[in-house]
PDB file of N, CA and C in Angstrom:
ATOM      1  N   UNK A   1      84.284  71.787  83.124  1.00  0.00           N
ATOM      2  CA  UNK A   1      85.723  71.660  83.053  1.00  0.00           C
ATOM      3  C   UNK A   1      86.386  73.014  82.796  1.00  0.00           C
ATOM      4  N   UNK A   2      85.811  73.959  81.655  1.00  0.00           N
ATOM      5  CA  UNK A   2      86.017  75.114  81.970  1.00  0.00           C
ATOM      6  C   UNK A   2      86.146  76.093  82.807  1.00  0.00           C
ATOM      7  N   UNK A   3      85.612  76.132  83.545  1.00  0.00           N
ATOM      8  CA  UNK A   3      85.448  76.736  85.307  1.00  0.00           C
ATOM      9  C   UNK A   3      86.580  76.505  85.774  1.00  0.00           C
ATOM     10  N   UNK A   4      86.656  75.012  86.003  1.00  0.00           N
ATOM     11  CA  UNK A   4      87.616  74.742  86.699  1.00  0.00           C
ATOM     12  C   UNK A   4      89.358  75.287  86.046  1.00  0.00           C
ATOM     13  N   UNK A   5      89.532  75.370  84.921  1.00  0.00           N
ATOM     14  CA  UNK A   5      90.527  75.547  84.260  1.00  0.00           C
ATOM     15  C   UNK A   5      90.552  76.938  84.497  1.00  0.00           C
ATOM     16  N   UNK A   6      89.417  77.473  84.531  1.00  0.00           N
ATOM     17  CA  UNK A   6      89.914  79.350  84.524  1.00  0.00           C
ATOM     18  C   UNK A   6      90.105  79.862  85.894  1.00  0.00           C
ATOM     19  N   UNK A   7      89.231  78.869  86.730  1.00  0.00           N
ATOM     20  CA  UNK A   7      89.971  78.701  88.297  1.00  0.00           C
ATOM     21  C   UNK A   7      91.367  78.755  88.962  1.00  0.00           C
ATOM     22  N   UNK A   8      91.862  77.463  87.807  1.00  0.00           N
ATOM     23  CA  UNK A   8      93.017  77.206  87.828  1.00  0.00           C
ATOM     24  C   UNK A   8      94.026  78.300  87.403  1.00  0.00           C
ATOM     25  N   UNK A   9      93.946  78.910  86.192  1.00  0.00           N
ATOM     26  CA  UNK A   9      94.837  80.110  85.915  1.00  0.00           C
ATOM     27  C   UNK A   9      94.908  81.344  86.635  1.00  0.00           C
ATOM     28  N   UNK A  10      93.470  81.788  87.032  1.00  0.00           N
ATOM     29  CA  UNK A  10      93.458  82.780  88.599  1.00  0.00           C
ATOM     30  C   UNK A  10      94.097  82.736  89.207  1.00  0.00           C
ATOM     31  N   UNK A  11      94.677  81.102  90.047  1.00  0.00           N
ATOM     32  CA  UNK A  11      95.025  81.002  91.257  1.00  0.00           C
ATOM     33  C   UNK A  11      96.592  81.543  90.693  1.00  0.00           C
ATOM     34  N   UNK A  12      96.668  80.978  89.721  1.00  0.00           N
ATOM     35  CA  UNK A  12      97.946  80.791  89.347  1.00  0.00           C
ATOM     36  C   UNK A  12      98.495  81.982  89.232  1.00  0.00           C
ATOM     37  N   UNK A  13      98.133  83.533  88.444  1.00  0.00           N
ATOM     38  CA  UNK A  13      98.064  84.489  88.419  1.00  0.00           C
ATOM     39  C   UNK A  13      98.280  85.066  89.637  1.00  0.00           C
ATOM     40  N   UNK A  14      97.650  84.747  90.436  1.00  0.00           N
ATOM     41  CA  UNK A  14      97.399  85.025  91.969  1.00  0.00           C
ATOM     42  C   UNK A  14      98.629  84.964  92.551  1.00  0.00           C
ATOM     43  N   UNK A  15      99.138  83.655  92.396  1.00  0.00           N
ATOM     44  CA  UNK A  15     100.319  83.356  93.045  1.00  0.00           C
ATOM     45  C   UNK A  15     101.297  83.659  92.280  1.00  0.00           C
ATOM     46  N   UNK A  16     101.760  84.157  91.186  1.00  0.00           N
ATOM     47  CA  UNK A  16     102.949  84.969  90.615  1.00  0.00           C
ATOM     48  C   UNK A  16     102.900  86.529  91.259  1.00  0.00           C
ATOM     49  N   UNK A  17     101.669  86.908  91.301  1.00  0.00           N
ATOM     50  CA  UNK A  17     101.400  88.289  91.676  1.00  0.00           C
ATOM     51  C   UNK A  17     102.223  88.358  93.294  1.00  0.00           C
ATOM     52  N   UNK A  18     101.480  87.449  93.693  1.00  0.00           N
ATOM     53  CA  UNK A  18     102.301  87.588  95.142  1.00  0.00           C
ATOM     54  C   UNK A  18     103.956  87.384  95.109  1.00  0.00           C
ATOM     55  N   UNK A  19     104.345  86.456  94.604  1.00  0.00           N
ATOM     56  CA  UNK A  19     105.890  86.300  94.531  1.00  0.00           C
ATOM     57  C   UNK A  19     106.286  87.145  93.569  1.00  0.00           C
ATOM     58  N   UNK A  20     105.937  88.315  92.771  1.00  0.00           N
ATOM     59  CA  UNK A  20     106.553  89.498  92.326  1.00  0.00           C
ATOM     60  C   UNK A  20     106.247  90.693  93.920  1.00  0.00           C
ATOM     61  N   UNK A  21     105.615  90.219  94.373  1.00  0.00           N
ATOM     62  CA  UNK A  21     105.232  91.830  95.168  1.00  0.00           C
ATOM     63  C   UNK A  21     106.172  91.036  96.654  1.00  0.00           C
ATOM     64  N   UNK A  22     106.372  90.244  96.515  1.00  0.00           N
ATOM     65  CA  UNK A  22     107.368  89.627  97.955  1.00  0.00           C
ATOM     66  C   UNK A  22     108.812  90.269  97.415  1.00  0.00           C
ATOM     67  N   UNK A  23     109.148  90.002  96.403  1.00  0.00           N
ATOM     68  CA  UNK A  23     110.435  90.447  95.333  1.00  0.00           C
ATOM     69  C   UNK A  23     110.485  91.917  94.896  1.00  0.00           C
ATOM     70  N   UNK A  24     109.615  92.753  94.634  1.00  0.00           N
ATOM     71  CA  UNK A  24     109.999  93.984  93.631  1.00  0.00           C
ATOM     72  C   UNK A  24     110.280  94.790  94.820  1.00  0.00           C
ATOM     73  N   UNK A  25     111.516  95.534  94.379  1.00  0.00           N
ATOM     74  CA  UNK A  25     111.840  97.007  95.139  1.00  0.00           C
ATOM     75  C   UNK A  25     110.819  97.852  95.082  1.00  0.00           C
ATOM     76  N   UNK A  26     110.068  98.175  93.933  1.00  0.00           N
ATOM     77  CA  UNK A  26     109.002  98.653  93.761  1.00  0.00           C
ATOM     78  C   UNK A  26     107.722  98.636  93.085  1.00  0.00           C
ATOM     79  N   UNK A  27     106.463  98.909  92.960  1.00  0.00           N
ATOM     80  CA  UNK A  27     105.300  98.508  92.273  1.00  0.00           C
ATOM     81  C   UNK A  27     105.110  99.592  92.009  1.00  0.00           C
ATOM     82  N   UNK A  28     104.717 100.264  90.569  1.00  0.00           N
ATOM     83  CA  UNK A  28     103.837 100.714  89.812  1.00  0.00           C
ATOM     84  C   UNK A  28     102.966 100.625  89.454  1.00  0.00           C
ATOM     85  N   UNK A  29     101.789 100.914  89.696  1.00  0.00           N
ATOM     86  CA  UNK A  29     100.371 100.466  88.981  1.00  0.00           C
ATOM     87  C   UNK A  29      99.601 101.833  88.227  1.00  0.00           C
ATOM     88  N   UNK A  30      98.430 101.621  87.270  1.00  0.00           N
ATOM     89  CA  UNK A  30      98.059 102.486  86.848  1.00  0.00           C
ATOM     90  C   UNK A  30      96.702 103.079  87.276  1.00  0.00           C
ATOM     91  N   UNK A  31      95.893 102.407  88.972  1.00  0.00           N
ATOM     92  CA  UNK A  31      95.011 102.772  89.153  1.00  0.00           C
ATOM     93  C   UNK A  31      95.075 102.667  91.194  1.00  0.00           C
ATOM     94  N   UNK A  32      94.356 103.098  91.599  1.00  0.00           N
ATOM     95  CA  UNK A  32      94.815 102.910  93.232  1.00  0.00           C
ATOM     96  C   UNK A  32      93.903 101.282  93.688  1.00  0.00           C
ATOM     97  N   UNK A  33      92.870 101.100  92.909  1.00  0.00           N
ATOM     98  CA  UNK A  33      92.437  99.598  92.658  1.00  0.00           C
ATOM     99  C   UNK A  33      93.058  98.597  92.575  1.00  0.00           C
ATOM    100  N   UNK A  34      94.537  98.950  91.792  1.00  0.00           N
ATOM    101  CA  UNK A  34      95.782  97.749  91.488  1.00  0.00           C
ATOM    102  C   UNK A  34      96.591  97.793  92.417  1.00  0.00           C
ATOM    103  N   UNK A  35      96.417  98.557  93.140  1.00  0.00           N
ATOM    104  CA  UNK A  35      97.668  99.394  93.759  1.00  0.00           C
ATOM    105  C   UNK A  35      97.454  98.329  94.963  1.00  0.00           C
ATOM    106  N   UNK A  36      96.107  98.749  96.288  1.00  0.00           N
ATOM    107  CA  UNK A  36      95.060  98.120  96.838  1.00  0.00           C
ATOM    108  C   UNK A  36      95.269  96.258  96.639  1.00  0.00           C
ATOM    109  N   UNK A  37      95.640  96.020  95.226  1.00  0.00           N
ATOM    110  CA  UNK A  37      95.381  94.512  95.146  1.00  0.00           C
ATOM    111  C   UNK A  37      96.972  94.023  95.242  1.00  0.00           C
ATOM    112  N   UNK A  38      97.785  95.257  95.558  1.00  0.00           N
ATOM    113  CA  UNK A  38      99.252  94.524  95.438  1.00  0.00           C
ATOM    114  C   UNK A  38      99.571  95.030  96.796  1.00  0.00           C
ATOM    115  N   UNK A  39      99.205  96.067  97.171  1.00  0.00           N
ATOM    116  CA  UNK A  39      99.641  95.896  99.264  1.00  0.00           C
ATOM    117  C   UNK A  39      99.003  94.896 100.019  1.00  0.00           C
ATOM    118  N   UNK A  40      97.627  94.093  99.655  1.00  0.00           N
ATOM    119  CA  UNK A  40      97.390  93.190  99.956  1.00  0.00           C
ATOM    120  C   UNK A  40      97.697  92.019 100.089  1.00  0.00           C
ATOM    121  N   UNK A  41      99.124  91.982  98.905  1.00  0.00           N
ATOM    122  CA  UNK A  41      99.593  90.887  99.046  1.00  0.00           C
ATOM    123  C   UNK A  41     101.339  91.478  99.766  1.00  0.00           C
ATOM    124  N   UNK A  42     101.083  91.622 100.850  1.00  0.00           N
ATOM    125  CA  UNK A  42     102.274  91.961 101.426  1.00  0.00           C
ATOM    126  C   UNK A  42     103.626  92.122 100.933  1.00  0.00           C
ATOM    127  N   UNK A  43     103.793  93.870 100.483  1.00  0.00           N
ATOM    128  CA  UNK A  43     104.946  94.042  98.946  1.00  0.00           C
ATOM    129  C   UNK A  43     106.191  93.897 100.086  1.00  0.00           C
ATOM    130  N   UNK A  44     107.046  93.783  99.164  1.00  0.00           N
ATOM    131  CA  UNK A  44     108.423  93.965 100.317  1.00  0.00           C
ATOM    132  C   UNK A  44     108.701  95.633 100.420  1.00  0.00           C
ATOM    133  N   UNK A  45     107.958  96.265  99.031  1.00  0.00           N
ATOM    134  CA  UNK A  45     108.996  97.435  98.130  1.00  0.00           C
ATOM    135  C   UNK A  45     107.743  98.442  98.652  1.00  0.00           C
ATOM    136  N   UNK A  46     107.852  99.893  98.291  1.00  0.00           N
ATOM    137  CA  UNK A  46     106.248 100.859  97.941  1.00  0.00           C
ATOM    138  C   UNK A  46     106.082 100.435  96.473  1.00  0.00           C
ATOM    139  N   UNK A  47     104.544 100.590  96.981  1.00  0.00           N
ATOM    140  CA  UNK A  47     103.498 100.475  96.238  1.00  0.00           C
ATOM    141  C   UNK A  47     102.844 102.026  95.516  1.00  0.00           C
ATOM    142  N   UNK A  48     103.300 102.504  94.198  1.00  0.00           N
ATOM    143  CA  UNK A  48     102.565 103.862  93.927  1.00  0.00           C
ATOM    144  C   UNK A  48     102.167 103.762  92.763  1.00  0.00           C
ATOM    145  N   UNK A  49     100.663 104.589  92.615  1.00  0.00           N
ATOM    146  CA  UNK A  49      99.976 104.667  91.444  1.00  0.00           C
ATOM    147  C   UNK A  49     100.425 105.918  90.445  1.00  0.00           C
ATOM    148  N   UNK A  50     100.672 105.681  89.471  1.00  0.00           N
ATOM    149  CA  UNK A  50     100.801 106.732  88.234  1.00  0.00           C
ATOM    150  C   UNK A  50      99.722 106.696  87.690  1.00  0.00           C
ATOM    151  N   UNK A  51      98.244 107.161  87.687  1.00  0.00           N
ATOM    152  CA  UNK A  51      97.453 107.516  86.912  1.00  0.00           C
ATOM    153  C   UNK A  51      97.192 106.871  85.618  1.00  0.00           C
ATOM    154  N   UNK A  52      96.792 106.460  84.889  1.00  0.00           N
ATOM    155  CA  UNK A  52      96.547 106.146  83.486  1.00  0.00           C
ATOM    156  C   UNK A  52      97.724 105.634  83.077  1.00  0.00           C
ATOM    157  N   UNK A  53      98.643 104.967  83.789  1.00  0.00           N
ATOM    158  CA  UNK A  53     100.651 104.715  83.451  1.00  0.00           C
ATOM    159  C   UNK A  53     101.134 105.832  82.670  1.00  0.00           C
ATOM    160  N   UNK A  54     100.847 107.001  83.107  1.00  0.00           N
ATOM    161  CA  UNK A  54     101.945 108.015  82.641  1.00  0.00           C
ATOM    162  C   UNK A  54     102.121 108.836  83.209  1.00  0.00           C
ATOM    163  N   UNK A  55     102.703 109.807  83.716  1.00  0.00           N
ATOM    164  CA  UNK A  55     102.821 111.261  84.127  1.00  0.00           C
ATOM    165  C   UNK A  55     103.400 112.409  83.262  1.00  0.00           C
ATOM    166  N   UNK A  56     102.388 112.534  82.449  1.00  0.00           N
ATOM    167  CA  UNK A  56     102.548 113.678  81.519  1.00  0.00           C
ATOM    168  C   UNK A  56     103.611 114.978  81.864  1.00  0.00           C
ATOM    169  N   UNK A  57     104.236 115.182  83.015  1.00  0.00           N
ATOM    170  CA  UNK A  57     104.896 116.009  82.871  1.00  0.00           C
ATOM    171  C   UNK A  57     106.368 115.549  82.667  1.00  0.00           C
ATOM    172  N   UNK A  58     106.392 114.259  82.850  1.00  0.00           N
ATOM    173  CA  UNK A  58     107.538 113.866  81.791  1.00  0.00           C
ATOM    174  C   UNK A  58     107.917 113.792  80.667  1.00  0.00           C
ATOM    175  N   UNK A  59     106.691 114.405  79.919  1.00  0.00           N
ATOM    176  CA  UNK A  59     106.822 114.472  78.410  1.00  0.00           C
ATOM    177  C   UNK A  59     106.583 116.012  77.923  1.00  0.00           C
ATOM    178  N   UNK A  60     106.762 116.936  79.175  1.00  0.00           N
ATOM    179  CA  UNK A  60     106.264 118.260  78.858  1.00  0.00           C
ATOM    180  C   UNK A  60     107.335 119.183  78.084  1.00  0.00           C
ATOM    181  N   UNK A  61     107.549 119.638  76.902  1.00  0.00           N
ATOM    182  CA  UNK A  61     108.153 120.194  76.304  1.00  0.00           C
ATOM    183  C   UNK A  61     108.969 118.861  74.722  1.00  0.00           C
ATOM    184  N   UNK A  62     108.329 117.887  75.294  1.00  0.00           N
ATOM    185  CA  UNK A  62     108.490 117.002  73.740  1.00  0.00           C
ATOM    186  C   UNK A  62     107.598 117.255  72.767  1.00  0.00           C
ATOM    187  N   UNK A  63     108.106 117.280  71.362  1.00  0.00           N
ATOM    188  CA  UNK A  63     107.209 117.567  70.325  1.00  0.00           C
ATOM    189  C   UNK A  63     106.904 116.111  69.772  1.00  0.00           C
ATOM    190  N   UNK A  64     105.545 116.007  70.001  1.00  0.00           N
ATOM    191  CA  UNK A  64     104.656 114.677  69.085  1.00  0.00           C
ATOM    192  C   UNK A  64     105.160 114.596  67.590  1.00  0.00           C
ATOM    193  N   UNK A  65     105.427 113.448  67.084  1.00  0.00           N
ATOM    194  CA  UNK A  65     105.144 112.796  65.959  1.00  0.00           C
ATOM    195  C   UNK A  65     104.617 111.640  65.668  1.00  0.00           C
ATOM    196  N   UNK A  66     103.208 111.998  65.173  1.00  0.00           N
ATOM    197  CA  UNK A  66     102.332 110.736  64.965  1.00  0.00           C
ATOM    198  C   UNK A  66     102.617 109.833  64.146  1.00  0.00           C
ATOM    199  N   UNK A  67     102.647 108.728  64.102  1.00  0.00           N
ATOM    200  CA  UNK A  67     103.049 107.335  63.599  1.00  0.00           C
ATOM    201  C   UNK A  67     102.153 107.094  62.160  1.00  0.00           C
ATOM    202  N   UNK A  68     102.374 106.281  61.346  1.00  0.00           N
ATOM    203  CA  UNK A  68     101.670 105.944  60.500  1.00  0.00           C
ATOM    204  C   UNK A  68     100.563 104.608  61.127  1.00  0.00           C
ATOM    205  N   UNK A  69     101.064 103.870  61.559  1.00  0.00           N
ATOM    206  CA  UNK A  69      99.853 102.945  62.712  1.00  0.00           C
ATOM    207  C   UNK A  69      99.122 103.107  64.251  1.00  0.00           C
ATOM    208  N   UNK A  70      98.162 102.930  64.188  1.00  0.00           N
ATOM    209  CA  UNK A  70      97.758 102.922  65.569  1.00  0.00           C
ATOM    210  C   UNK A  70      98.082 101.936  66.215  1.00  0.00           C
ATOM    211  N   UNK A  71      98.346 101.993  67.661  1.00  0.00           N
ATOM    212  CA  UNK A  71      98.925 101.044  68.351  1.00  0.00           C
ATOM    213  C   UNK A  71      98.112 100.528  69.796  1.00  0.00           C
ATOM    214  N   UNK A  72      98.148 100.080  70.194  1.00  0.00           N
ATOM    215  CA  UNK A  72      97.346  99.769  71.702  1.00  0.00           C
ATOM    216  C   UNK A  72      98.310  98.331  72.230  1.00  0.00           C
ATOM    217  N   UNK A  73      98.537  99.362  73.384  1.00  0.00           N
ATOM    218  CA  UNK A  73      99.233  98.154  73.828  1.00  0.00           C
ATOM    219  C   UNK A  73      98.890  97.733  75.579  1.00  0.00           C
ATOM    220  N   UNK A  74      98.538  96.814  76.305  1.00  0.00           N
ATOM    221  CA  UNK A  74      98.407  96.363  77.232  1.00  0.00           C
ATOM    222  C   UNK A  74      99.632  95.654  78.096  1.00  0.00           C
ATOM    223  N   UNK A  75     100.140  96.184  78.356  1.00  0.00           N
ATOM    224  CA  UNK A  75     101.216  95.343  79.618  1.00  0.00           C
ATOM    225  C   UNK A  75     100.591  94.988  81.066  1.00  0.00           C
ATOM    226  N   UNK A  76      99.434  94.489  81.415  1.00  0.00           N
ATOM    227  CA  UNK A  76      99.396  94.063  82.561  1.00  0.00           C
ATOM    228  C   UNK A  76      98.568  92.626  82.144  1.00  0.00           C
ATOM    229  N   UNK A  77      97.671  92.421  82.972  1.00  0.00           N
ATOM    230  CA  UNK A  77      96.792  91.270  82.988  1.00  0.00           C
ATOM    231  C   UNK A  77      95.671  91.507  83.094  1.00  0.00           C
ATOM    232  N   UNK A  78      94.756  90.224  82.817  1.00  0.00           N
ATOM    233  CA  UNK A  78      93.490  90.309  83.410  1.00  0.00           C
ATOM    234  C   UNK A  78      92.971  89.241  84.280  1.00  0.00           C
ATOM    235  N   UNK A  79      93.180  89.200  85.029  1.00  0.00           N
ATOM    236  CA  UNK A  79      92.338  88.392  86.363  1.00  0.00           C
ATOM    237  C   UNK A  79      91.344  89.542  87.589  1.00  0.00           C
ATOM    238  N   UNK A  80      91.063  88.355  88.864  1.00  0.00           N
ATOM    239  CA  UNK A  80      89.698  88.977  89.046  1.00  0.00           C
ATOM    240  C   UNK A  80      88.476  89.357  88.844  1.00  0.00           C
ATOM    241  N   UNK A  81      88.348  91.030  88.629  1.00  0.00           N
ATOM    242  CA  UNK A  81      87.294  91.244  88.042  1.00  0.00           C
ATOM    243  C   UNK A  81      87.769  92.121  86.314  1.00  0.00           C
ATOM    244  N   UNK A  82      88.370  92.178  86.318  1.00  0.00           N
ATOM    245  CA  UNK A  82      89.273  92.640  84.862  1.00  0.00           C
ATOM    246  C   UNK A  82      88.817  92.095  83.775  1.00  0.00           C
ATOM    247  N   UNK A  83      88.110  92.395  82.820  1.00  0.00           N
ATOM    248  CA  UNK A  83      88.330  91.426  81.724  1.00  0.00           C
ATOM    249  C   UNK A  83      88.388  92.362  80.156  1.00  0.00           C
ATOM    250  N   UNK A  84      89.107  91.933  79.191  1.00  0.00           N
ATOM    251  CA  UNK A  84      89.320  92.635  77.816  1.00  0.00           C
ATOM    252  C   UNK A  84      88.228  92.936  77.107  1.00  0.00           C
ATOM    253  N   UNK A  85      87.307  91.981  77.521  1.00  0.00           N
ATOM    254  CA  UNK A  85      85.494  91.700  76.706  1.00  0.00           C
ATOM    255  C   UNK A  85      85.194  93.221  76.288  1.00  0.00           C
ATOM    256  N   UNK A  86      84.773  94.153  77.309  1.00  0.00           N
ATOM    257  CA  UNK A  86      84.426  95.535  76.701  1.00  0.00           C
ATOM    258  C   UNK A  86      84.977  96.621  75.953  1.00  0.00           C
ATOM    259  N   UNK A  87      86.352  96.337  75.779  1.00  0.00           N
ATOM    260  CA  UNK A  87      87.208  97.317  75.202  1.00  0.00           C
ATOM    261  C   UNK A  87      87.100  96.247  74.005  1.00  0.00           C
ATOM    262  N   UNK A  88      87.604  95.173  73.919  1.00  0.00           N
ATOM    263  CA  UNK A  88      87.500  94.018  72.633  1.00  0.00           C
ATOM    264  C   UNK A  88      85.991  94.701  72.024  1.00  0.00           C
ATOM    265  N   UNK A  89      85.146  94.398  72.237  1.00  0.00           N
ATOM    266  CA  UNK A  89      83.907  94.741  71.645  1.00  0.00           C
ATOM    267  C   UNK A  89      83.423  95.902  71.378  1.00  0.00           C
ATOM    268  N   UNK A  90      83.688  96.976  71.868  1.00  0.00           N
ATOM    269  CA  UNK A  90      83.634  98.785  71.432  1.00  0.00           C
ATOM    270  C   UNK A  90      85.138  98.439  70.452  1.00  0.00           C
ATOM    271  N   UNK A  91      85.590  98.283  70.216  1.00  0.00           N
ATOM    272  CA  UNK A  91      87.425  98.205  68.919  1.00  0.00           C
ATOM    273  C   UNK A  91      86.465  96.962  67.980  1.00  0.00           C
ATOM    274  N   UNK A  92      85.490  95.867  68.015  1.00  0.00           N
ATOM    275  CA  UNK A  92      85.133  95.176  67.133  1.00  0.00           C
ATOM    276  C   UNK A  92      84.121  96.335  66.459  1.00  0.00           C
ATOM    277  N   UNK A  93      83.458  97.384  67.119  1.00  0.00           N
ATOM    278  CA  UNK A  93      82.750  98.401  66.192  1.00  0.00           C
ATOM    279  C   UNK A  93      83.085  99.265  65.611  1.00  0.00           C
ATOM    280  N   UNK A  94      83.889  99.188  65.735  1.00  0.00           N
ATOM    281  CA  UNK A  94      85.194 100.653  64.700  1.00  0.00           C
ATOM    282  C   UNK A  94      85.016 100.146  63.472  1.00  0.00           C
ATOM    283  N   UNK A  95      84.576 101.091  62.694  1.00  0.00           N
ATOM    284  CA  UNK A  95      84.624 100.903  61.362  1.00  0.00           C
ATOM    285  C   UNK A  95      85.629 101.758  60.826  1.00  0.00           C
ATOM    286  N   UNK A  96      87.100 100.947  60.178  1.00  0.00           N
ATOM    287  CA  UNK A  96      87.487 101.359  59.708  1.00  0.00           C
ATOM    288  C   UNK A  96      88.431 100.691  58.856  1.00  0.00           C
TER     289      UNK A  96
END
């Protein structure tokens, strides 16, 4: 029953992905892999990769101030072949 349920949220995933990429003026992604999985679904808009989601020379001449918390934050998804498991489990060995 499990299978089938995580089947079910794929597809589902699947099919929002496509009706954002029928809709967005434009796509951003952070790898040419994502990029690849959103011209596939026929974008209306371009499709361009920013590297790691940033382009550091937009931040060139800002001075850092480090935070008192660490932060990690994820804004995309995981479907396909994607999954959180290995980054979850190297962050469960942090001792700190």
């Amino acid at each position: 029953m499990s299978r089938l349920l995580v089947r079910a949220k794929e597809q589902g995933q699947h099919g929002v992905a496509a009706v954002v990429a029928r809709g967005a003026d434009a796509i951003v992604t952070v790898s040419d892999a994502i990029s690849e999985e959103m011209r596939a679904r026929a974008p209306r808009g371009n499709v361009v990769t920013i590297a790691n989601g940033a382009d550091f020379d937009d931040f060139a001449g800002l001075r850092y101030v480090p935070g008192e918390r660490f932060r990690i934050t994820h804004a995309g998804s995981f479907f396909g072949q994607r999954s959180p498991r290995p980054f979850l489990t190297a962050l469960a060995r942090v001792d700190g």
